[in-house]
N, C-alpha and C. Protein backbone atom coordinates (compact mmCIF):
# COMPACT_ATOMS: atom_id res chain seq x y z
N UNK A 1 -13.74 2.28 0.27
CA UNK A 1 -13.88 1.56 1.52
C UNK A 1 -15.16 0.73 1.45
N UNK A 2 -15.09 -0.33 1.69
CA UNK A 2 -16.16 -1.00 1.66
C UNK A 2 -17.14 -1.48 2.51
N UNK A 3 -16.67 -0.80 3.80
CA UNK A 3 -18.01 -0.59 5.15
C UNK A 3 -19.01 -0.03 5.19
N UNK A 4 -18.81 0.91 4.63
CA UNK A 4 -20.06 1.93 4.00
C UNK A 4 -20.92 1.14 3.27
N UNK A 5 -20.86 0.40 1.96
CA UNK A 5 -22.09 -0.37 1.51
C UNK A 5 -22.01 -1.58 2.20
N UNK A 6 -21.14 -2.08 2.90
CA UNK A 6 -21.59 -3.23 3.80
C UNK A 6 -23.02 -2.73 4.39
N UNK A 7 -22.45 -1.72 5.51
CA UNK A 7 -23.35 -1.07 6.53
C UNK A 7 -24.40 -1.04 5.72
N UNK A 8 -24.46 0.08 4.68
CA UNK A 8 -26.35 0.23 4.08
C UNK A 8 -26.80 -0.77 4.34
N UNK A 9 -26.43 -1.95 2.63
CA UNK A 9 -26.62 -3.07 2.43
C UNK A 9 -27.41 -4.07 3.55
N UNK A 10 -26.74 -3.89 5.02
CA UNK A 10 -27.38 -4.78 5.89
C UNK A 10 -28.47 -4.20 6.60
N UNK A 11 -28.52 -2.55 6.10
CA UNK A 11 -29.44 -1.97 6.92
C UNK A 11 -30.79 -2.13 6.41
N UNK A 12 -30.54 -2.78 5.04
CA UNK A 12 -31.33 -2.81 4.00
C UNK A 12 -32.15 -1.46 3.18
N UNK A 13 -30.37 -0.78 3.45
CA UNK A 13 -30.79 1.24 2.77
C UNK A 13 -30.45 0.89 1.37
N UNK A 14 -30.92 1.82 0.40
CA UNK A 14 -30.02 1.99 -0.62
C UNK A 14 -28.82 2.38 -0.94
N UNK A 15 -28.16 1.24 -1.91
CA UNK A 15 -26.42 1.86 -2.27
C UNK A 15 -26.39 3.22 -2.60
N UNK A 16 -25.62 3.94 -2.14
CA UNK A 16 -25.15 5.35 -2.76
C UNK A 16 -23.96 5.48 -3.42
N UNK A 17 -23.52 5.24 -4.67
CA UNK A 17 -22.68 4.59 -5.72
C UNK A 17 -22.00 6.46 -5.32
N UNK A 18 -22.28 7.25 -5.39
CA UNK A 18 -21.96 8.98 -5.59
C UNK A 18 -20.99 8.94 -3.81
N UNK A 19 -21.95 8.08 -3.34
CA UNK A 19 -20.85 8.39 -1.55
C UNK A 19 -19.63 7.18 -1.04
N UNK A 20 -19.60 6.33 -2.26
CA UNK A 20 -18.71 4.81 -1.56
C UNK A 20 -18.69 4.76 -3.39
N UNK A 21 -17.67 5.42 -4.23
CA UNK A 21 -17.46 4.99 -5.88
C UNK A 21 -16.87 4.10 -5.68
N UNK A 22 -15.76 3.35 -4.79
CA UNK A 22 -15.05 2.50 -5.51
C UNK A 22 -15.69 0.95 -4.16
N UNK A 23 -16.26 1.40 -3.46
CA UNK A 23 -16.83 0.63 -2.48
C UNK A 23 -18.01 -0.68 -2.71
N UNK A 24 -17.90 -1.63 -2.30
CA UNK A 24 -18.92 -3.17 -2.34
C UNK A 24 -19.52 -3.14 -1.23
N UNK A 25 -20.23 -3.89 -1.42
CA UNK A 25 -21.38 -4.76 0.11
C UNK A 25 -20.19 -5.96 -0.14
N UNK A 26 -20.30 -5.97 1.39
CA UNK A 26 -19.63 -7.38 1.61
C UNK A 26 -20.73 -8.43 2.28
N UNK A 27 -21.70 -7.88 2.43
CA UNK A 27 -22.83 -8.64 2.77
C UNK A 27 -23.12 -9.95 2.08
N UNK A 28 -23.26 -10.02 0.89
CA UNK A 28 -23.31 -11.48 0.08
C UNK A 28 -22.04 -12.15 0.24
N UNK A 29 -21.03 -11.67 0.96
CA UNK A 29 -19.43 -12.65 1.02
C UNK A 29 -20.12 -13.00 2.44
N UNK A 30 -20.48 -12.43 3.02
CA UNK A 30 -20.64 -12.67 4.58
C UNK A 30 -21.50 -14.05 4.81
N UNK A 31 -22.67 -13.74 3.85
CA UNK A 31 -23.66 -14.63 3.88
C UNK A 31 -23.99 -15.77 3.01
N UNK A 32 -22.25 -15.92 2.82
CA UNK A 32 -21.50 -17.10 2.17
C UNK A 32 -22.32 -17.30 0.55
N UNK A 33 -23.29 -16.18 0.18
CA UNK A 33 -24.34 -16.39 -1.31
C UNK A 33 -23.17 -16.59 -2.37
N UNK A 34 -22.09 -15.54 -2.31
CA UNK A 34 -21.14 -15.08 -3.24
C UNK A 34 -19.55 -15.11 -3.07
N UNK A 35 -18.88 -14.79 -3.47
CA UNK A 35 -17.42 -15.08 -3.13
C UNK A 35 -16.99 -13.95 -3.64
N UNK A 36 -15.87 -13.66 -2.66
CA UNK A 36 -14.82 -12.15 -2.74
C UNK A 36 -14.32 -11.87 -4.18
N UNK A 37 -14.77 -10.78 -4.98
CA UNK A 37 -14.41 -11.29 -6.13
C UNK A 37 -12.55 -9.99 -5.72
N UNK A 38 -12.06 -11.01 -6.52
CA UNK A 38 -10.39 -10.03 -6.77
C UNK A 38 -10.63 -8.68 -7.66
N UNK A 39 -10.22 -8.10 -7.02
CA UNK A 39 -10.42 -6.60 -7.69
C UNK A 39 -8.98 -5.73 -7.28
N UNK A 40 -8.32 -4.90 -8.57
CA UNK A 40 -7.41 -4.21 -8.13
C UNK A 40 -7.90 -3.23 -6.48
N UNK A 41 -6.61 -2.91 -6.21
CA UNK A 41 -6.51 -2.09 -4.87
C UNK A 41 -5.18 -0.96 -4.97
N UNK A 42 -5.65 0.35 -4.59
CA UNK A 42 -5.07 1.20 -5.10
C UNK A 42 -4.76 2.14 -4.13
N UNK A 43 -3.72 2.49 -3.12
CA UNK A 43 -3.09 3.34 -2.11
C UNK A 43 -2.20 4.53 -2.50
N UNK A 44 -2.87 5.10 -2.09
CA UNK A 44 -2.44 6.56 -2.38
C UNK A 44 -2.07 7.57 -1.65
N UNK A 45 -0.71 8.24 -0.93
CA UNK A 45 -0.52 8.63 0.27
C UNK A 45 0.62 9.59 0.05
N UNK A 46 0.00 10.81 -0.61
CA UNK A 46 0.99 12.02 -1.11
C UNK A 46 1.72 13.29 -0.42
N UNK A 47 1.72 12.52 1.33
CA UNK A 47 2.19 13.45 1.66
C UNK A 47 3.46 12.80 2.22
N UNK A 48 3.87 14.27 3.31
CA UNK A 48 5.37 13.68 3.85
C UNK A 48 5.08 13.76 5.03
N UNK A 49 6.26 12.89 5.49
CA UNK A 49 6.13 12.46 7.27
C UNK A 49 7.27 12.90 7.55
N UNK A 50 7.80 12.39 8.96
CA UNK A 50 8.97 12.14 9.85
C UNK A 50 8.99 10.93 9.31
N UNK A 51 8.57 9.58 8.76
CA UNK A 51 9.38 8.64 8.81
C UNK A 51 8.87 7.57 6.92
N UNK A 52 8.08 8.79 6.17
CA UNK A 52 7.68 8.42 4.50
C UNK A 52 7.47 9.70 4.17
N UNK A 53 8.15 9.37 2.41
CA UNK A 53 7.83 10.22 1.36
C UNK A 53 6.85 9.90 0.74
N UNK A 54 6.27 10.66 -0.12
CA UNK A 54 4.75 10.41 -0.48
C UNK A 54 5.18 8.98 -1.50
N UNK A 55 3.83 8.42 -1.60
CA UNK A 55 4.14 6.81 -2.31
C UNK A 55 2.55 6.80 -2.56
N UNK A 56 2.69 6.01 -4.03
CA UNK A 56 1.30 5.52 -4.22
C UNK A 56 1.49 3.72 -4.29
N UNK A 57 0.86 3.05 -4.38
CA UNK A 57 0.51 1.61 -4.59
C UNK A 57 -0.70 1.08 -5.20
N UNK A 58 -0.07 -0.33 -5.98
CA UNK A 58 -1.52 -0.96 -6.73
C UNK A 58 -1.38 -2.25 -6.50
N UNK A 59 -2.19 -2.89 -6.13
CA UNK A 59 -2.59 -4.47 -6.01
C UNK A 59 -3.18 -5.23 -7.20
N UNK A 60 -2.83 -6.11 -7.83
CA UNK A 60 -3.38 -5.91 -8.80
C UNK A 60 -3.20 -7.77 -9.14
N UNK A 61 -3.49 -8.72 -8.63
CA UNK A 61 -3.76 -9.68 -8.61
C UNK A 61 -2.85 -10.32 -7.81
N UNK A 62 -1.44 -11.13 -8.02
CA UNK A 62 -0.25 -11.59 -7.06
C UNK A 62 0.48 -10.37 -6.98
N UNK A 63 0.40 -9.17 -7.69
CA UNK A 63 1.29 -8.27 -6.92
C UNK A 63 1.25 -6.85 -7.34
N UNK A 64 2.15 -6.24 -6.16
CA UNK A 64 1.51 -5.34 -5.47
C UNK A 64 2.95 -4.35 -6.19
N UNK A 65 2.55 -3.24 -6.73
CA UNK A 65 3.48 -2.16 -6.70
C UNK A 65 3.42 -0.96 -6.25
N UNK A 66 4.92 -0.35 -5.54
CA UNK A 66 4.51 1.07 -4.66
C UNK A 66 5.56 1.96 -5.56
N UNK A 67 5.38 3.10 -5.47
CA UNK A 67 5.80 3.86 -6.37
C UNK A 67 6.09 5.39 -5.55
N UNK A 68 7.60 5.29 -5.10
CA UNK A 68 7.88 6.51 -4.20
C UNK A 68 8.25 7.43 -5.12
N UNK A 69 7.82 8.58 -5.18
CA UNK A 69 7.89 9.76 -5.82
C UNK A 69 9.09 10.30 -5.18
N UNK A 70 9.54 10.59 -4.06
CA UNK A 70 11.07 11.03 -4.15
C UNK A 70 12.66 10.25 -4.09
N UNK A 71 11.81 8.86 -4.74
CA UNK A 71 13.04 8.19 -4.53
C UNK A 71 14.28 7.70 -6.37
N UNK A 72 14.95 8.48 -6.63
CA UNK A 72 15.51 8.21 -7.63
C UNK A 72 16.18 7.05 -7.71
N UNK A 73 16.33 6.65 -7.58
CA UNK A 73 17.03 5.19 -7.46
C UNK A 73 16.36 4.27 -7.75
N UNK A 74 15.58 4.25 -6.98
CA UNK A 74 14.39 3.04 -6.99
C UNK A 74 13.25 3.79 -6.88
N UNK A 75 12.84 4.17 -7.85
CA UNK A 75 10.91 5.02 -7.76
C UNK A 75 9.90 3.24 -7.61
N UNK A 76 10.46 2.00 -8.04
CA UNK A 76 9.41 1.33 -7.94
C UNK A 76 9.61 0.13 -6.97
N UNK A 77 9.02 -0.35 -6.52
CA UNK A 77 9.27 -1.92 -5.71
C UNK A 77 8.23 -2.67 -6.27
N UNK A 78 8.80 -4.03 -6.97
CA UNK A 78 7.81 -4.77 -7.19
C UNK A 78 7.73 -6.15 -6.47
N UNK A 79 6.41 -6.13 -5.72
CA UNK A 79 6.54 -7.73 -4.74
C UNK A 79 5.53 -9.08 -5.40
N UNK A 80 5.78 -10.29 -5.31
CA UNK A 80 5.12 -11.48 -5.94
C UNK A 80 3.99 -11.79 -4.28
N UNK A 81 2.97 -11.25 -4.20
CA UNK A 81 2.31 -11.33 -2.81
C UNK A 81 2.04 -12.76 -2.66
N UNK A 82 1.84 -13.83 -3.75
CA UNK A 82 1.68 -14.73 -3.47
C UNK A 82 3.03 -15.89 -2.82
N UNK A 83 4.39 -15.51 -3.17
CA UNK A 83 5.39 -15.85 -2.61
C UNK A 83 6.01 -15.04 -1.85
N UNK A 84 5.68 -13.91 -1.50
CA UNK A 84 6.82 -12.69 -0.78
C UNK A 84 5.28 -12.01 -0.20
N UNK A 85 5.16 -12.66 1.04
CA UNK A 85 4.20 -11.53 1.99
C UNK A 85 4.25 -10.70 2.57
N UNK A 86 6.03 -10.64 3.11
CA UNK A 86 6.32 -9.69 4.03
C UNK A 86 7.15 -8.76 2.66
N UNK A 87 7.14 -8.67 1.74
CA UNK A 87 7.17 -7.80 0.79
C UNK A 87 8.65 -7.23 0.85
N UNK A 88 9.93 -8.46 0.92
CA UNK A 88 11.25 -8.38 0.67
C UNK A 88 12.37 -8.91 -0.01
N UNK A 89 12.15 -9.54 -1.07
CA UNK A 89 12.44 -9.36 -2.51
C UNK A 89 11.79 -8.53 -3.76
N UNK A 90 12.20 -7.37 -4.28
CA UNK A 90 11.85 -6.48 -5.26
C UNK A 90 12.07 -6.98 -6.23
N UNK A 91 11.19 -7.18 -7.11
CA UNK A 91 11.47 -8.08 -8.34
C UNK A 91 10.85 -6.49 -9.31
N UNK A 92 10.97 -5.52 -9.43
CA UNK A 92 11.09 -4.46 -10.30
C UNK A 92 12.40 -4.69 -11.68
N UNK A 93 13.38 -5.11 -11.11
CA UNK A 93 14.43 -5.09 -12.03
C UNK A 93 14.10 -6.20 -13.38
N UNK A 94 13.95 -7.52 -12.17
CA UNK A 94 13.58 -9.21 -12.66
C UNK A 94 12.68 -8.80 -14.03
N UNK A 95 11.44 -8.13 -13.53
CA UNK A 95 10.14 -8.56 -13.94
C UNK A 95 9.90 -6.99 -14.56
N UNK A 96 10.71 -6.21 -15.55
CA UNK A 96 10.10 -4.85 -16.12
C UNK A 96 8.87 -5.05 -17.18
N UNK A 97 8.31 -5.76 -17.42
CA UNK A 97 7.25 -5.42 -18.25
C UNK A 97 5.88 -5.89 -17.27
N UNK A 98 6.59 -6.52 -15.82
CA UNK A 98 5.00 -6.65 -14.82
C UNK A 98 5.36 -5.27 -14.25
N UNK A 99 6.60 -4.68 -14.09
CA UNK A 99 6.66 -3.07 -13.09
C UNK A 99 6.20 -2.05 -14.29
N UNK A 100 6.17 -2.23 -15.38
CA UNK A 100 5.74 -1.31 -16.69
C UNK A 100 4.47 -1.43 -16.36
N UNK A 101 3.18 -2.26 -16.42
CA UNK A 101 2.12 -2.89 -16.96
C UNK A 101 1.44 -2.06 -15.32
N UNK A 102 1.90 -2.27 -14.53
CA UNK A 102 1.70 -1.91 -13.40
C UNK A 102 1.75 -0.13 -13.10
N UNK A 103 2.94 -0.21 -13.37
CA UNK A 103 2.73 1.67 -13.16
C UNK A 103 1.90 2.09 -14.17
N UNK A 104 1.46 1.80 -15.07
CA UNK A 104 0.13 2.19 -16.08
C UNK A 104 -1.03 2.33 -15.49
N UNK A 105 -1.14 0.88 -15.08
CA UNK A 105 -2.59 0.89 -14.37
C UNK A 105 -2.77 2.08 -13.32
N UNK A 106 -1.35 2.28 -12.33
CA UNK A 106 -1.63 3.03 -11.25
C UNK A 106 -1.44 4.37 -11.95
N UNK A 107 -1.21 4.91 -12.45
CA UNK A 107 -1.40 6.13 -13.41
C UNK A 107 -2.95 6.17 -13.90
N UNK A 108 -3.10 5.11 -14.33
CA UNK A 108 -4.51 5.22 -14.90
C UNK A 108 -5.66 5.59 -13.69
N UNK A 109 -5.87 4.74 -12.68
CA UNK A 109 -6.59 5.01 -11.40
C UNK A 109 -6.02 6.19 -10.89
N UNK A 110 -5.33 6.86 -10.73
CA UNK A 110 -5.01 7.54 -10.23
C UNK A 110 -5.76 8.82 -10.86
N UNK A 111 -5.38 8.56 -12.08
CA UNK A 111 -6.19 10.22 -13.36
C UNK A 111 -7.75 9.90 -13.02
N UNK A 112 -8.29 8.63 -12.91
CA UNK A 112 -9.86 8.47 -12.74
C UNK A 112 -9.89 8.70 -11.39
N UNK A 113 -9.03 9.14 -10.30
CA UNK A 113 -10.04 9.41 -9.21
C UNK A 113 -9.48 10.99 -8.92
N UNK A 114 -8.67 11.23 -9.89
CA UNK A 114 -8.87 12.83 -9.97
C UNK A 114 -7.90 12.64 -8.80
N UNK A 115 -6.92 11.84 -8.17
CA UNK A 115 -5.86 11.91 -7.18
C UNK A 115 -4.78 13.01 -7.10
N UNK A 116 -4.62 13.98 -5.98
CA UNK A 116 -3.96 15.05 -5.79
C UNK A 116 -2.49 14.59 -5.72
N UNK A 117 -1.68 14.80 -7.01
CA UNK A 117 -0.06 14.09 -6.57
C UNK A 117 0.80 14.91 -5.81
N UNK A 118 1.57 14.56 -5.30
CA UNK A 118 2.56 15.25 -4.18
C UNK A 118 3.17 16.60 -4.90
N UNK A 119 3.36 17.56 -3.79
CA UNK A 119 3.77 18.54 -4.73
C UNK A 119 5.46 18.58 -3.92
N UNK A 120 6.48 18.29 -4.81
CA UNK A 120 8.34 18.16 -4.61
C UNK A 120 8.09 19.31 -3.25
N UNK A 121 8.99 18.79 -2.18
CA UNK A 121 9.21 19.92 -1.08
C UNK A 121 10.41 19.76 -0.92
N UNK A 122 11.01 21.63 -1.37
CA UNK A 122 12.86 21.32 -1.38
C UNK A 122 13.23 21.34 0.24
N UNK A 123 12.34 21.69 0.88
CA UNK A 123 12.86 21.29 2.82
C UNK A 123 13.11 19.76 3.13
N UNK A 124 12.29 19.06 2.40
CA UNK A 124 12.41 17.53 2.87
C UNK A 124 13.35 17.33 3.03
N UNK A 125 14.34 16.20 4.19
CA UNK A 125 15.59 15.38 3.78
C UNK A 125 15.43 14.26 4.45
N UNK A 126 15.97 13.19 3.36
CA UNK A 126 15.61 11.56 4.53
C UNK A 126 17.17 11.62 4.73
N UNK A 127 16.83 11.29 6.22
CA UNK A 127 18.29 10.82 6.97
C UNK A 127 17.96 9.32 7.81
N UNK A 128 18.35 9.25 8.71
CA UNK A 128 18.39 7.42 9.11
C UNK A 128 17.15 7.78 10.07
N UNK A 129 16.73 8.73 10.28
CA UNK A 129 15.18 8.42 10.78
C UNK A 129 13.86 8.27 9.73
N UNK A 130 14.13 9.00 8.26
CA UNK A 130 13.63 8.61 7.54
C UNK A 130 13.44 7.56 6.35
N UNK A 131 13.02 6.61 6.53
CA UNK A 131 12.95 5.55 5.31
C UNK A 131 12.58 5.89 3.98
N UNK A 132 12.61 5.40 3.15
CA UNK A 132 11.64 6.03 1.97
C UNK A 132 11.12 4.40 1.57
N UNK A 133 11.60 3.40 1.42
CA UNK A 133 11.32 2.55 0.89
C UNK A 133 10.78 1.40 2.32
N UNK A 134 10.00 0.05 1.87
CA UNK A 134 9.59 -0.46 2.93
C UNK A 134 10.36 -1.06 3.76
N UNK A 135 11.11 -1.70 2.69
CA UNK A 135 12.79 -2.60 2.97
C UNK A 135 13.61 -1.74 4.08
N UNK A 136 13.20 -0.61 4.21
CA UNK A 136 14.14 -0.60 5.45
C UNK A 136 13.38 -0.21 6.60
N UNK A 137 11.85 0.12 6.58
CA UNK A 137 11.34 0.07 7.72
C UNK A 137 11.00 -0.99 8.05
N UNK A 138 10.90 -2.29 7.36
CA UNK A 138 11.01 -3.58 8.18
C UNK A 138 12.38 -3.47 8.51
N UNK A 139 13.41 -3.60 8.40
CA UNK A 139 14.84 -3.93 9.11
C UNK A 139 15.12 -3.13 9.90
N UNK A 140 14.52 -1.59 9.80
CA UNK A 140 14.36 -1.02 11.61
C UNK A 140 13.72 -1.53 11.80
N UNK A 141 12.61 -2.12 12.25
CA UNK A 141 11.57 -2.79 13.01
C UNK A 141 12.33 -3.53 13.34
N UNK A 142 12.74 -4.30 12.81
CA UNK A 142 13.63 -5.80 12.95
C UNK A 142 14.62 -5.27 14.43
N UNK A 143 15.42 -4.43 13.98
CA UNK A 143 16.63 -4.14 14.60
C UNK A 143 15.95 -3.67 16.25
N UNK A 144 14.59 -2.48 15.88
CA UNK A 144 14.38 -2.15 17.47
C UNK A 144 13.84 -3.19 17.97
N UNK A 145 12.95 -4.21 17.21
CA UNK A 145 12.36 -5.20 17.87
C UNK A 145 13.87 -6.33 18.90
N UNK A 146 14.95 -6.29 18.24
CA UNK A 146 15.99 -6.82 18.78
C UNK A 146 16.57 -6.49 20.10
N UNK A 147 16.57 -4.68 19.74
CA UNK A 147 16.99 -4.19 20.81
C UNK A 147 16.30 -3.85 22.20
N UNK A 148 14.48 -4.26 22.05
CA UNK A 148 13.68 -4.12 23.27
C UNK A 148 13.78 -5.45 23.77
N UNK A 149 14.04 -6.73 22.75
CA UNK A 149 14.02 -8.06 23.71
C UNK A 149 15.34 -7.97 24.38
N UNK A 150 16.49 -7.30 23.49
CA UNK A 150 17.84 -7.29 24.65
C UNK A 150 17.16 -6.88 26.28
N UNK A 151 16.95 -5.30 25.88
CA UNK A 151 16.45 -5.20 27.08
C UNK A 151 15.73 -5.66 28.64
N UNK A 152 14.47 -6.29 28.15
CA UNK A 152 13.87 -7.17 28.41
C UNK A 152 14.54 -8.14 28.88
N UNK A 153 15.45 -8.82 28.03
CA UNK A 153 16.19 -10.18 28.47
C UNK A 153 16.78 -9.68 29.81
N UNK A 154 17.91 -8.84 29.45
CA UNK A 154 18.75 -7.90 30.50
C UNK A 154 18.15 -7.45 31.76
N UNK A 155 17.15 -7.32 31.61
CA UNK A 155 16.34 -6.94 33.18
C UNK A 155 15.95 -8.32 33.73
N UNK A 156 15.89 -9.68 33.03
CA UNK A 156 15.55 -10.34 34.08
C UNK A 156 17.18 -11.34 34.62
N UNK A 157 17.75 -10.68 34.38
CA UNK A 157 19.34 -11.12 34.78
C UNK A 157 19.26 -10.36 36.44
């Protein structure tokens, strides 16, 4: 997170590299000295919900890969962030040596931050309240977002 050496940084404390490892000052972006440099980005979220299975993700210049651990079918989604923002064409199939090159890296970060991976839970079950992939919690969104403007519309009749 990178608020933490923002914050010092402007407090004019010392960095604590041991309490913010993967963390910057954004202070020199702020104060226009320096420019945002691109740096991978790495999400990691190994548990289970009511509405996700555990998934990790890596950013890693135009794109971004998530990697659902209970999904056989499709364990990967790969998106082009610079043409696909809302992240709905999967180009995993298209593009296997950028979804190869990619799950490496996120394997790799993952072993360097010593990341706790999901441990299989045979209780889990996704049914139509659970998504596993993003592609369909945007198209529920989509769908309830449809069905509150019905509403809405309908009440001012």
């Amino acid at each position: 997170m990178d608020l933490y050496p923002t914050f010092l940084d402007a407090a004019g404390l010392k960095l604590t590299p041991d309490q913010h490892a993967d963390g910057q000052s954004l202070l020199p972006v702020f104060k226009g000295t320096q420019k945002n440099k691109k740096r991978r980005l790495v999400f990691h979220y190994p548990h289970y919900t009511s509405n996700s299975s555990p998934y990790s993700s890596i950013i890693d210049g135009d794109f971004k890969l998530i990697h659902f651990y209970n999904d056989e079918e499709g364990a990967y989604l790969l998106f082009d962030l610079s043409k696909d923002l809302s992240e709905q064409n999967n180009l995993s199939i298209k593009e296997p040596k950028i979804t190869q090159k990619l799950a490496m890296l996120l394997e790799m970060e993952l072993k360097k931050m010593d990341a706790e991976l999901p441990i299989p839970n045979p209780n889990y079950q996704a049914d139509a309240k659970n998504f596993s992939n993003l592609k369909s919690n945007y198209s529920r969104a989509n769908r309830d977002r449809e069905k509150q403007k019905k509403k809405i519309d309908n009440s001012k009749i």
